[in-house]
C-alpha atoms as a PDB file:
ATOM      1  CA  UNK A   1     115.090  96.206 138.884  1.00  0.00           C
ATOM      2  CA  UNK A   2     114.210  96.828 134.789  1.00  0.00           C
ATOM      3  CA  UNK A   3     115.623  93.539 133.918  1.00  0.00           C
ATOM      4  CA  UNK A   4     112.910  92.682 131.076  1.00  0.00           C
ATOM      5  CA  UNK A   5     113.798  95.873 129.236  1.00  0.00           C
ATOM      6  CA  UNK A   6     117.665  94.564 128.589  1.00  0.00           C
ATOM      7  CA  UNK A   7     118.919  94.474 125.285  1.00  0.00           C
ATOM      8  CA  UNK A   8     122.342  92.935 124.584  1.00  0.00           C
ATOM      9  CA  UNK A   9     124.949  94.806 122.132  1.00  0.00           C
ATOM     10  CA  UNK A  10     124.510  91.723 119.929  1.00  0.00           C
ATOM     11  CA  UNK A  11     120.996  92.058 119.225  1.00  0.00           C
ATOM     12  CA  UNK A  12     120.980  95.577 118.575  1.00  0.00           C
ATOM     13  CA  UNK A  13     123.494  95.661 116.263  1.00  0.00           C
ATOM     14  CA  UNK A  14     122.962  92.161 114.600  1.00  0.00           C
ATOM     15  CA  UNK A  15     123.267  92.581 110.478  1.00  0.00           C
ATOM     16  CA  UNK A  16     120.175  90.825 108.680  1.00  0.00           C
ATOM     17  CA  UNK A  17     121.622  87.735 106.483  1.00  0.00           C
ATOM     18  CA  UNK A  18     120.713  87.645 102.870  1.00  0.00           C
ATOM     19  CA  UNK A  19     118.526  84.638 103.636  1.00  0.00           C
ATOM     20  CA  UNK A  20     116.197  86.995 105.810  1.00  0.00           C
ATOM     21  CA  UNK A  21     116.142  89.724 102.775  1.00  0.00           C
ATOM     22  CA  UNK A  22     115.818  87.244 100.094  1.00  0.00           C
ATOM     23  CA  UNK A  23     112.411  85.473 102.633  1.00  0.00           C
ATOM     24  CA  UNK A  24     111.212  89.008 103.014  1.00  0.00           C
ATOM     25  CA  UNK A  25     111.542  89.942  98.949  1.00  0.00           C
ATOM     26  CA  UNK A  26     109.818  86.851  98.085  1.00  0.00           C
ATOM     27  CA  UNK A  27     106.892  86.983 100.635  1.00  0.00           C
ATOM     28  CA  UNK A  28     106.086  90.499  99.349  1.00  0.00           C
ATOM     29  CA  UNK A  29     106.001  89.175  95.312  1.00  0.00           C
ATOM     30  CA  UNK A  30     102.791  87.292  96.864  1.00  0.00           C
ATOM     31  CA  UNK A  31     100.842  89.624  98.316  1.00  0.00           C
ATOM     32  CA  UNK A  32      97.957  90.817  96.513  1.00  0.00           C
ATOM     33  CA  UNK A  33      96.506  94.598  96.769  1.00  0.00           C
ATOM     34  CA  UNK A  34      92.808  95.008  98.570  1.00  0.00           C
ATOM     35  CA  UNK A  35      90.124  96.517  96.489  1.00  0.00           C
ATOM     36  CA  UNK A  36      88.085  99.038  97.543  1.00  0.00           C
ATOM     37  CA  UNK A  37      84.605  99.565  96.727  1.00  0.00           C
ATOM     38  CA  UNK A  38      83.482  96.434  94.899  1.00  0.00           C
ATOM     39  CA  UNK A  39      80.565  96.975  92.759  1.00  0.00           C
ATOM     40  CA  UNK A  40      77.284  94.794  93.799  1.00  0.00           C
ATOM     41  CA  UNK A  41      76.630  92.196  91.561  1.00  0.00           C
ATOM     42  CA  UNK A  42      73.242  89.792  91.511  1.00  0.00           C
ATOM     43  CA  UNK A  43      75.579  87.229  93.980  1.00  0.00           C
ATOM     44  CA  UNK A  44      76.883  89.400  95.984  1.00  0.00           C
ATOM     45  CA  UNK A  45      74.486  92.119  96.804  1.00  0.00           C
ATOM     46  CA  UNK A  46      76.194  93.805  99.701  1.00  0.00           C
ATOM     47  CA  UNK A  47      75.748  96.670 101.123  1.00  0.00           C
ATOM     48  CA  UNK A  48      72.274  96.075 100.134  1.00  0.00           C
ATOM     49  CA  UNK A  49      69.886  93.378 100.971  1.00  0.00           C
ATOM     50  CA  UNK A  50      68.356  91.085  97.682  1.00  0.00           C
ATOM     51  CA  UNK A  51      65.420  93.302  97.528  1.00  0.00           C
ATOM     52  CA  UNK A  52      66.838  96.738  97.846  1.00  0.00           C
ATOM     53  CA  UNK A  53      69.496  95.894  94.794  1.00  0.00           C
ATOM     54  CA  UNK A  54      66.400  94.427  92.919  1.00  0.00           C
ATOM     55  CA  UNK A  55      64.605  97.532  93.626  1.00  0.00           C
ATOM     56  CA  UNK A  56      68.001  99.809  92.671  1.00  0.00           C
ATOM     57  CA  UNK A  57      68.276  97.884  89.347  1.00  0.00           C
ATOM     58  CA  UNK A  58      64.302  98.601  88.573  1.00  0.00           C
ATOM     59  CA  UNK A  59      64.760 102.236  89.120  1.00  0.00           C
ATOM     60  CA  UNK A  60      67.894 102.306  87.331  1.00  0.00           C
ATOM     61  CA  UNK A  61      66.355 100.942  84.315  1.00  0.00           C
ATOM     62  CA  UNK A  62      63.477 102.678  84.232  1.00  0.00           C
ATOM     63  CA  UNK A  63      65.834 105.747  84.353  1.00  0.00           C
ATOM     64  CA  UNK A  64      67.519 104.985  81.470  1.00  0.00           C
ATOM     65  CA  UNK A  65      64.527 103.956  79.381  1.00  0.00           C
ATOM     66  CA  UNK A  66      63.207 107.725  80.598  1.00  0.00           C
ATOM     67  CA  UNK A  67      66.138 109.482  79.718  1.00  0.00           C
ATOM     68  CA  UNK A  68      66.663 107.280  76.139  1.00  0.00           C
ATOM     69  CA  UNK A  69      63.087 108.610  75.050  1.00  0.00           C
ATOM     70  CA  UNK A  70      63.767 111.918  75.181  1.00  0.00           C
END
């Protein structure tokens, strides 16, 4: 009664052809590695709304200018 679980000797034991290995090596040379952690910029804001990152950069500055003066 398990007939959808049957598996033939030929497909368990199939080699893979070069032409799978060589499609596999060159689909890997394009992928590109996911960053992390991107910085927010003036265009791209996120995580923060436009007027919280306005609001960050204001306090930031006036940090600096603090800390500079002394």
């Amino acid at each position: 009664m398990d007939a959808t679980n049957k598996t033939t000797a030929a497909n368990s034991t199939s080699p893979v052809s070069q032409d799978e290995i060589a499609a596999l090596i060159a689909a890997r040379s394009y992928d590109e590695p996911y960053r992390f952690g991107r910085k927010p910029t003036s265009r791209a804001p996120f995580p923060f709304t436009e007027r919280e990152f306005a609001r960050l950069l204001v306090v930031r500055s006036r940090l600096q200018s603090h800390g500079s003066a002394h």
